[in-house]
PDB file of N, CA and C in Angstrom:
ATOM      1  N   UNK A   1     129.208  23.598  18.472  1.00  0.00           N
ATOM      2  CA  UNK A   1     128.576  22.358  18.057  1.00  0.00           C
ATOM      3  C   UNK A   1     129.381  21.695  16.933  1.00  0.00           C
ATOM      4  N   UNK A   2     129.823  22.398  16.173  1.00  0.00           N
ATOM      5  CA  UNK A   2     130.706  22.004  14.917  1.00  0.00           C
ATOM      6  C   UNK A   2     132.081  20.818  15.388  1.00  0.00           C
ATOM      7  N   UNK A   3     132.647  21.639  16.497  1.00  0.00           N
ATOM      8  CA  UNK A   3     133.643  20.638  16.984  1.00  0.00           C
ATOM      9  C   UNK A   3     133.652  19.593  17.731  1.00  0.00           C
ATOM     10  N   UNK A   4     132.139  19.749  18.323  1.00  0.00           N
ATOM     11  CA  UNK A   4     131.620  18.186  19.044  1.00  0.00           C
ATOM     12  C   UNK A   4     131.324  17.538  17.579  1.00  0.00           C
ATOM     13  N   UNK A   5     131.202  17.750  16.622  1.00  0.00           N
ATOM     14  CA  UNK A   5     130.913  16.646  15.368  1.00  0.00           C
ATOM     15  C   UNK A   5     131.791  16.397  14.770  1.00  0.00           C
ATOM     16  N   UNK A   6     132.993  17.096  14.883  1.00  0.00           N
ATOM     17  CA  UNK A   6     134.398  17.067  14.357  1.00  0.00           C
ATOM     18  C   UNK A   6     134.803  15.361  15.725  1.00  0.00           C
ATOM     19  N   UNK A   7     134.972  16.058  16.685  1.00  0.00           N
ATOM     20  CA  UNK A   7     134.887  15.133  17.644  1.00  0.00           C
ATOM     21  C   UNK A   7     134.054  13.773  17.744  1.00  0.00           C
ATOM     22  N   UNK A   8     133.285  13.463  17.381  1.00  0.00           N
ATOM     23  CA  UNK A   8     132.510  12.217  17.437  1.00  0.00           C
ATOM     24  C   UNK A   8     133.285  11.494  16.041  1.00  0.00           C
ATOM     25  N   UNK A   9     133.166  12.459  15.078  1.00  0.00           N
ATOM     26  CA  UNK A   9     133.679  11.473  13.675  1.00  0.00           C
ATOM     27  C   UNK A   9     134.703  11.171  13.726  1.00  0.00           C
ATOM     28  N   UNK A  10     135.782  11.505  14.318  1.00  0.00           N
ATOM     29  CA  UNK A  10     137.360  11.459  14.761  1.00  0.00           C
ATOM     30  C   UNK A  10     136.770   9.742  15.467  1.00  0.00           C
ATOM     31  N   UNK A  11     136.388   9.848  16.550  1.00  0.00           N
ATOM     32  CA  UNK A  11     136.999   8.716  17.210  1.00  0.00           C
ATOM     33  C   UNK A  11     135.663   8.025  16.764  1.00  0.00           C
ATOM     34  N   UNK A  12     134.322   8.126  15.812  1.00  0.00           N
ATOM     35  CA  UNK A  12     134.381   6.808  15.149  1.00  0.00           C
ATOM     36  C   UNK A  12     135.390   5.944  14.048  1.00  0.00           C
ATOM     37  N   UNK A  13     136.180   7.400  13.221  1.00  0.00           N
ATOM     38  CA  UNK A  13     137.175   6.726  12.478  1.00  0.00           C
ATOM     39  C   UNK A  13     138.344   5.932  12.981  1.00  0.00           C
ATOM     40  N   UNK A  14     138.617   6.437  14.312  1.00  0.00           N
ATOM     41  CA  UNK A  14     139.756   5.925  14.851  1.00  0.00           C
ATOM     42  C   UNK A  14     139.085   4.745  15.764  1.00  0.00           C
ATOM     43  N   UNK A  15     137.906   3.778  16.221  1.00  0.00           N
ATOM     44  CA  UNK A  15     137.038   3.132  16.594  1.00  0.00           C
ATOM     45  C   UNK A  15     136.791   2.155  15.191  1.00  0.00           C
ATOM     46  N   UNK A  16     136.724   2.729  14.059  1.00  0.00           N
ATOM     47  CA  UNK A  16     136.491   1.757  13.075  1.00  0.00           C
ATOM     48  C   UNK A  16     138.012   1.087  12.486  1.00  0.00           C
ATOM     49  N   UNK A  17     138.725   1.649  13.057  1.00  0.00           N
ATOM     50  CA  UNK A  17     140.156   1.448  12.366  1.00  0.00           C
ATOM     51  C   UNK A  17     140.532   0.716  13.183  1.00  0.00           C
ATOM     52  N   UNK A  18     140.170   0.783  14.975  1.00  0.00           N
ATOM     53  CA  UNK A  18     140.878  -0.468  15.885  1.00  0.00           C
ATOM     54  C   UNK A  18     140.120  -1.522  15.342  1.00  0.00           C
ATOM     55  N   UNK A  19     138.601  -1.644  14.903  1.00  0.00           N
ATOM     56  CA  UNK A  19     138.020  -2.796  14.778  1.00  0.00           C
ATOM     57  C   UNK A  19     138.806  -3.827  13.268  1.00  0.00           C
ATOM     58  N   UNK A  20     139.234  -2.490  12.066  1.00  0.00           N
ATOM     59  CA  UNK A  20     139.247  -3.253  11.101  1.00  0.00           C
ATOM     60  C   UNK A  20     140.922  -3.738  11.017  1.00  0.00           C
ATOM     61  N   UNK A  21     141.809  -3.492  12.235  1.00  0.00           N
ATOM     62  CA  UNK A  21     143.124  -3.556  12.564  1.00  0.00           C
ATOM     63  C   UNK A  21     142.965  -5.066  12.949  1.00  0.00           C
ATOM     64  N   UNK A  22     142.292  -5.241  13.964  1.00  0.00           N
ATOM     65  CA  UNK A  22     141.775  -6.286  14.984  1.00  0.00           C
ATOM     66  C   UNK A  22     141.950  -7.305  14.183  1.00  0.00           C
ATOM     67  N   UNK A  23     141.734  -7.557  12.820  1.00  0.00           N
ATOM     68  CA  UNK A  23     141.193  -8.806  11.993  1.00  0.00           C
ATOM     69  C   UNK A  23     142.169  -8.936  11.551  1.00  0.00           C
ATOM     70  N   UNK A  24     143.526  -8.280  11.139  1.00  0.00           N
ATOM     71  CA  UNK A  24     144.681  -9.028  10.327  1.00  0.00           C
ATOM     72  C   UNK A  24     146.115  -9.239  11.844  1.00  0.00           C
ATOM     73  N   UNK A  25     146.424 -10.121  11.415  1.00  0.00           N
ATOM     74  CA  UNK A  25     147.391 -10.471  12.043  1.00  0.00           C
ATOM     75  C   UNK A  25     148.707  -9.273  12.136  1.00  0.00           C
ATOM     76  N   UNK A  26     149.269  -8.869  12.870  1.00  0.00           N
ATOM     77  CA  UNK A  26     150.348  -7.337  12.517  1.00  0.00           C
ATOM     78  C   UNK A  26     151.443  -7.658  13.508  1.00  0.00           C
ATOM     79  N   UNK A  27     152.362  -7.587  12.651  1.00  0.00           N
ATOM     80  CA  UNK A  27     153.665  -7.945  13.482  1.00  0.00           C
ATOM     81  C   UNK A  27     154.061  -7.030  14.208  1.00  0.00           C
ATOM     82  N   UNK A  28     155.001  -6.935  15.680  1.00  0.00           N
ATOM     83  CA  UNK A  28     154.867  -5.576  16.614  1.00  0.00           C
ATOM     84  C   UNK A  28     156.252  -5.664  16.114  1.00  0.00           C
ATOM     85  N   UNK A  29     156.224  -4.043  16.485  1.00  0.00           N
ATOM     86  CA  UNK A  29     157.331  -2.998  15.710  1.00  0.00           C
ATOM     87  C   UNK A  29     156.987  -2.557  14.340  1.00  0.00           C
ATOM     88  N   UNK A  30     155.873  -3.011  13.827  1.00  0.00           N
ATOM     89  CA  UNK A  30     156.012  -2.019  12.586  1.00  0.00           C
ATOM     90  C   UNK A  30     154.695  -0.998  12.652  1.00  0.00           C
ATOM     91  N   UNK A  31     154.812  -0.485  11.524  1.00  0.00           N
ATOM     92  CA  UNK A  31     153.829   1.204  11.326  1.00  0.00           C
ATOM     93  C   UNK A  31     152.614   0.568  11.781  1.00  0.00           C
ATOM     94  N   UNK A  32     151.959  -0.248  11.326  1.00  0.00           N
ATOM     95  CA  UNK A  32     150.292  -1.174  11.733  1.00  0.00           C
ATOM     96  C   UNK A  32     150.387  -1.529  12.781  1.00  0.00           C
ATOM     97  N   UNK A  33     151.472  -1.435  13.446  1.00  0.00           N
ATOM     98  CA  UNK A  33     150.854  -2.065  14.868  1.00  0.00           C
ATOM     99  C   UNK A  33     151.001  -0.982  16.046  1.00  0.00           C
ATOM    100  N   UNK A  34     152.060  -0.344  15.428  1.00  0.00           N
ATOM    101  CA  UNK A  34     151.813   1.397  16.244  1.00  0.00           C
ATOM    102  C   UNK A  34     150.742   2.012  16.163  1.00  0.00           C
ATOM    103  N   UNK A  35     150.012   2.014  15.242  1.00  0.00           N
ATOM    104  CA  UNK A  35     148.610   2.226  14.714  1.00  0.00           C
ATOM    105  C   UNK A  35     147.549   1.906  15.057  1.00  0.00           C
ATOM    106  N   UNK A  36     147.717   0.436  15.306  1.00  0.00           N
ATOM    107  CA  UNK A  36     146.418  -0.382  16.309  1.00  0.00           C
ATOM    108  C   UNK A  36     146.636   0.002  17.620  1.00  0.00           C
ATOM    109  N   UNK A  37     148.035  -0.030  17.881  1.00  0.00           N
ATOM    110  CA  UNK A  37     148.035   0.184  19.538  1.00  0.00           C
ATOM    111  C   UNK A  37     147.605   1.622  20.061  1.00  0.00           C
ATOM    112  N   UNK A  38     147.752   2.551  19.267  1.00  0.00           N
ATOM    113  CA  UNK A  38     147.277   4.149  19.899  1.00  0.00           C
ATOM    114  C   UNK A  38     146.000   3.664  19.633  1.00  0.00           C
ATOM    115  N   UNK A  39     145.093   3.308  18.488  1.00  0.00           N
ATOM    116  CA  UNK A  39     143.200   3.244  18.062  1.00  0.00           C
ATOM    117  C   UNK A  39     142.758   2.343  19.309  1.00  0.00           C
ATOM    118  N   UNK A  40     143.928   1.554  20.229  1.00  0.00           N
ATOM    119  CA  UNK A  40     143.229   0.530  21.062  1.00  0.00           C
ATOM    120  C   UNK A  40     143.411   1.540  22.573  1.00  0.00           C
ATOM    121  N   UNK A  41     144.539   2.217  22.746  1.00  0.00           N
ATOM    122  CA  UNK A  41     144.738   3.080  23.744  1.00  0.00           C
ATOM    123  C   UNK A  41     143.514   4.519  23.775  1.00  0.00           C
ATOM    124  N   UNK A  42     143.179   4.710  22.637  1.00  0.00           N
ATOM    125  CA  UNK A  42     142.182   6.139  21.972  1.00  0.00           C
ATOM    126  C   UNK A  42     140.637   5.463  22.641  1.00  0.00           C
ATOM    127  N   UNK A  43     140.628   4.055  22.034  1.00  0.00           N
ATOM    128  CA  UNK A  43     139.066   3.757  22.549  1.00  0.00           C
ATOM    129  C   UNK A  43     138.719   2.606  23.452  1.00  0.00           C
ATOM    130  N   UNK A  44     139.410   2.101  23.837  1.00  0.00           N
ATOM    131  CA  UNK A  44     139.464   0.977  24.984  1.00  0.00           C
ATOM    132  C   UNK A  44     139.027   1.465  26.518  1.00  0.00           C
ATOM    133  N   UNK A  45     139.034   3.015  26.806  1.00  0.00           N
ATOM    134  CA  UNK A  45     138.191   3.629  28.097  1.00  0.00           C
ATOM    135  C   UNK A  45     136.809   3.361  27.626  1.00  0.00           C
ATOM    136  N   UNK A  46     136.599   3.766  26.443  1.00  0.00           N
ATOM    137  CA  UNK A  46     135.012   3.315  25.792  1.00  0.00           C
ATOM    138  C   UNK A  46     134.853   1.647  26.234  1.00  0.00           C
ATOM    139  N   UNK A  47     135.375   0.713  25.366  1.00  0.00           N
ATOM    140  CA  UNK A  47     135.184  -0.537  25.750  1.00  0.00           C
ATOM    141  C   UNK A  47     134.785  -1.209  26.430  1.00  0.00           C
ATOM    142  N   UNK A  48     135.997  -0.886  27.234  1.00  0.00           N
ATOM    143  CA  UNK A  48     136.294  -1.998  28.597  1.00  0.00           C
ATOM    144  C   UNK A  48     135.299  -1.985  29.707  1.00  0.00           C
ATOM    145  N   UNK A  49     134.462  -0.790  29.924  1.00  0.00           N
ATOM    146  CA  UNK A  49     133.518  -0.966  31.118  1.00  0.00           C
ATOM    147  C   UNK A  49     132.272  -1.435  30.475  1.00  0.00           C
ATOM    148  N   UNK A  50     131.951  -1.428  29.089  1.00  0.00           N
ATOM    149  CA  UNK A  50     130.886  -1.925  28.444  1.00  0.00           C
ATOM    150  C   UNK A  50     131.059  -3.742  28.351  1.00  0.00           C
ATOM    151  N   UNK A  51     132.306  -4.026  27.790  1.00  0.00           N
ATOM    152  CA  UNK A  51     132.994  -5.374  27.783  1.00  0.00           C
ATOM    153  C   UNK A  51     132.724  -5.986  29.337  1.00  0.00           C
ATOM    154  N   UNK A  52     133.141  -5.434  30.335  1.00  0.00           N
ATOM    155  CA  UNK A  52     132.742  -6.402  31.394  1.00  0.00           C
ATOM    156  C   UNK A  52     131.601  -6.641  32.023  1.00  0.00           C
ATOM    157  N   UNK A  53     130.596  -5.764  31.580  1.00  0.00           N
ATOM    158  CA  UNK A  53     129.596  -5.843  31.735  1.00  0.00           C
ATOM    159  C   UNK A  53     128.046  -6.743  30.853  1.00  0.00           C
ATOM    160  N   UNK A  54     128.727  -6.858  29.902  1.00  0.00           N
ATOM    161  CA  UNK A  54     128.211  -7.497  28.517  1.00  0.00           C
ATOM    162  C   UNK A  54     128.525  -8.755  28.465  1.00  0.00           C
ATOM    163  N   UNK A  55     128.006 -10.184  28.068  1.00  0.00           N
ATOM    164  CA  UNK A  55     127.949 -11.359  27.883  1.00  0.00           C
ATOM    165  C   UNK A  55     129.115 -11.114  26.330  1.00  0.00           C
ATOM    166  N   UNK A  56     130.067 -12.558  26.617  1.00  0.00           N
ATOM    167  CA  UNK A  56     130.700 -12.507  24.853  1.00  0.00           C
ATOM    168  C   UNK A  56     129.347 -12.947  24.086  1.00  0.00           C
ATOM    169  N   UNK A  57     129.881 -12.830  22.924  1.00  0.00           N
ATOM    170  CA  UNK A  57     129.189 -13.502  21.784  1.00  0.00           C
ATOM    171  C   UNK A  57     129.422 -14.864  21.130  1.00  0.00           C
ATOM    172  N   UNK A  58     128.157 -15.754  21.041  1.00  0.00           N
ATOM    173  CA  UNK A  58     128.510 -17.130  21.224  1.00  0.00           C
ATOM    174  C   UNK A  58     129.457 -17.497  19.704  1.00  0.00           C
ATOM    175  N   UNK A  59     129.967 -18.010  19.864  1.00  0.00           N
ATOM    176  CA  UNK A  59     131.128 -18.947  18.722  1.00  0.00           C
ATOM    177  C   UNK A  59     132.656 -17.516  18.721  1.00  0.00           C
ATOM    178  N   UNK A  60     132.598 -16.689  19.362  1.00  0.00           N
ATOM    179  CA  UNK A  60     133.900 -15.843  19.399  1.00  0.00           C
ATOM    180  C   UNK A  60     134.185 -15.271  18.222  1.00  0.00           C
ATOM    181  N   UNK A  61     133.295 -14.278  17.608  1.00  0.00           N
ATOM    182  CA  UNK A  61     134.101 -13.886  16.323  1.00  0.00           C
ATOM    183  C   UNK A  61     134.999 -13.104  17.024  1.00  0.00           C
ATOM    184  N   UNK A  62     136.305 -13.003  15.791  1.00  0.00           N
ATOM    185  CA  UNK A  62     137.675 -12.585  16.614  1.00  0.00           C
ATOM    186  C   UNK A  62     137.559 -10.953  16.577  1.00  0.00           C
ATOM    187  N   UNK A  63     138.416 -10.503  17.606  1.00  0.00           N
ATOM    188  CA  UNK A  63     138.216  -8.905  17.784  1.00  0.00           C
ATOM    189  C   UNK A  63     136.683  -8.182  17.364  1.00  0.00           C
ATOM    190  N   UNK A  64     135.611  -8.998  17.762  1.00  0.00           N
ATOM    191  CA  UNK A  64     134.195  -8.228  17.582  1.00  0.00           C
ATOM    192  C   UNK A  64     133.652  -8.873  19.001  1.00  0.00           C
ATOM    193  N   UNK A  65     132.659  -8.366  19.490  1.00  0.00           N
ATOM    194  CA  UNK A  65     132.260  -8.515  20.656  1.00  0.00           C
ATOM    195  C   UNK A  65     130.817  -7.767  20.404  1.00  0.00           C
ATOM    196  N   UNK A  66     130.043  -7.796  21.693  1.00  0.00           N
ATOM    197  CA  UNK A  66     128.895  -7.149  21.876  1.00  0.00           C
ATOM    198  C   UNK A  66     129.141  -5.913  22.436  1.00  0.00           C
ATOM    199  N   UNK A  67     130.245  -5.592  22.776  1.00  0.00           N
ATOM    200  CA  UNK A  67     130.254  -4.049  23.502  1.00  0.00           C
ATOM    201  C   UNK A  67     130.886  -3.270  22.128  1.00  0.00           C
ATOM    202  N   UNK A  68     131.905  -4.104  21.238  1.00  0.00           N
ATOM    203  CA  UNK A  68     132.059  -2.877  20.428  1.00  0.00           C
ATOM    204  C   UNK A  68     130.685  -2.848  19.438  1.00  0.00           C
ATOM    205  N   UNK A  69     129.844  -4.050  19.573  1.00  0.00           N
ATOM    206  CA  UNK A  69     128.554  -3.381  18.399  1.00  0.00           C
ATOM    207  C   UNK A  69     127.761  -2.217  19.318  1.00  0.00           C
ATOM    208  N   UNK A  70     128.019  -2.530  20.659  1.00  0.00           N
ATOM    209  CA  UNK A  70     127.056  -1.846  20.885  1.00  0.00           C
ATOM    210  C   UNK A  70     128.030   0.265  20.647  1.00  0.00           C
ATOM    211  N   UNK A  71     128.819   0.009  21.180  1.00  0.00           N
ATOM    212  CA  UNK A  71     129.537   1.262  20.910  1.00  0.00           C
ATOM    213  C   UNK A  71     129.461   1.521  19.511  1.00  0.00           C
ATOM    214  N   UNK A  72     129.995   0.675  19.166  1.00  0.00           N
ATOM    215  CA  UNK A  72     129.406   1.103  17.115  1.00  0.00           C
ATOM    216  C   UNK A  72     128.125   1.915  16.817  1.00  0.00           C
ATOM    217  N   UNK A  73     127.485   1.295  17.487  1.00  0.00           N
ATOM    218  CA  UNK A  73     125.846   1.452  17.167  1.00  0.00           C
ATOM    219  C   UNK A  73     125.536   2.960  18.184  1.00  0.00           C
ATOM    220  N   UNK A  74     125.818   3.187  19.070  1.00  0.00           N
ATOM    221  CA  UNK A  74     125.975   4.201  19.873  1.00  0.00           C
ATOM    222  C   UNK A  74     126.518   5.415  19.236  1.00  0.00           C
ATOM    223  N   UNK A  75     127.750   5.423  19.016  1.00  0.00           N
ATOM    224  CA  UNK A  75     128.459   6.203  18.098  1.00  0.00           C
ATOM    225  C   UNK A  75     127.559   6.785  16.991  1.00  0.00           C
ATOM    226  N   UNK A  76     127.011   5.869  16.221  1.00  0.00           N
ATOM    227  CA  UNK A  76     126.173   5.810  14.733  1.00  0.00           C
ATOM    228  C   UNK A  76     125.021   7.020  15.168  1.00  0.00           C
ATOM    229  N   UNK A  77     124.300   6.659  16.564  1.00  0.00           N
ATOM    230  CA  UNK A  77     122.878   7.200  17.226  1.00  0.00           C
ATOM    231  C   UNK A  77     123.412   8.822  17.714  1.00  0.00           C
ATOM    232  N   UNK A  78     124.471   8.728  18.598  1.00  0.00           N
ATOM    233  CA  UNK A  78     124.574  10.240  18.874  1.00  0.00           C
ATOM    234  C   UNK A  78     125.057  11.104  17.812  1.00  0.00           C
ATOM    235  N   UNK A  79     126.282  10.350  16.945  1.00  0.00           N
ATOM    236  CA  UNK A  79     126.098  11.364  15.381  1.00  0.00           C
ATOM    237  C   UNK A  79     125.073  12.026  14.907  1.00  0.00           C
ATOM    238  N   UNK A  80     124.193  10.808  14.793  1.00  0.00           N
ATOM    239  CA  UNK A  80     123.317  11.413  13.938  1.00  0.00           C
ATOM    240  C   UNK A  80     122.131  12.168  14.647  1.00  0.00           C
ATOM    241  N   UNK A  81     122.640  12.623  15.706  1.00  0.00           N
ATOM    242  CA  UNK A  81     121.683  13.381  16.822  1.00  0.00           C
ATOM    243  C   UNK A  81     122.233  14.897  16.881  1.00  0.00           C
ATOM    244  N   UNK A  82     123.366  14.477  17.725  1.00  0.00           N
ATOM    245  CA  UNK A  82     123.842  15.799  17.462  1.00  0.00           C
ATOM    246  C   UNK A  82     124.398  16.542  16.266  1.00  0.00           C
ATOM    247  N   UNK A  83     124.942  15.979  14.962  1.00  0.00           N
ATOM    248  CA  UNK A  83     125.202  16.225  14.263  1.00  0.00           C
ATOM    249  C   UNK A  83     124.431  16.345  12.828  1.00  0.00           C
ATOM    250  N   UNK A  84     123.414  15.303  13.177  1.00  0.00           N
ATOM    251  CA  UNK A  84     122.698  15.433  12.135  1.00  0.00           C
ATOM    252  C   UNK A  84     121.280  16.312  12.085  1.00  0.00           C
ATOM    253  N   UNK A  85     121.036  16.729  12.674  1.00  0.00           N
ATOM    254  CA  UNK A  85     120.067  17.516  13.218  1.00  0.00           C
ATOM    255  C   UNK A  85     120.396  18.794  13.741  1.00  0.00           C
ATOM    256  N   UNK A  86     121.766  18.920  13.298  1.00  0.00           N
ATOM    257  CA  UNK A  86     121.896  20.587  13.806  1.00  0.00           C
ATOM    258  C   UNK A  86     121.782  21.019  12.305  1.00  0.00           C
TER     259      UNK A  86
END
């Protein structure tokens, strides 16, 4: 059980890091954008079937959507299920 909670907090950190990557502009080829691109390769199987299924969000905030709140928020719920309660 220990390493499924090791596991969930891993790829919310690496899930909170594509989101807070998302918002600055990063030139390709350097360390930040090697960085965004593995956090977008790590959680984008998460995403993308939630994303096409999900309406955008009206006025487009940039790199936020309704599938990553909802994965956010998901993430937040099974933590604190399995992990917080053991």
């Amino acid at each position: 059980m220990r390493y499924v909670c090791i596991l969930i907090l891993a790829f919310q950190f690496v899930f909170l890091l594509r989101m807070v990557l998302s918002f600055f502009p990063i030139r390709e080829g350097t360390v930040p954008a090697t960085v965004r691109e593995l956090a977008m390769a790590a959680t984008e199987p998460v995403v993308f079937p939630l994303r096409r299924s999900l309406p955008p969000l009206p006025g487009a905030m940039a790199g936020f959507g309704v599938a990553e709140l909802v994965v956010l928020i998901g993430l937040q719920i099974i933590g604190a299920i399995v992990c917080g309660l053991a």
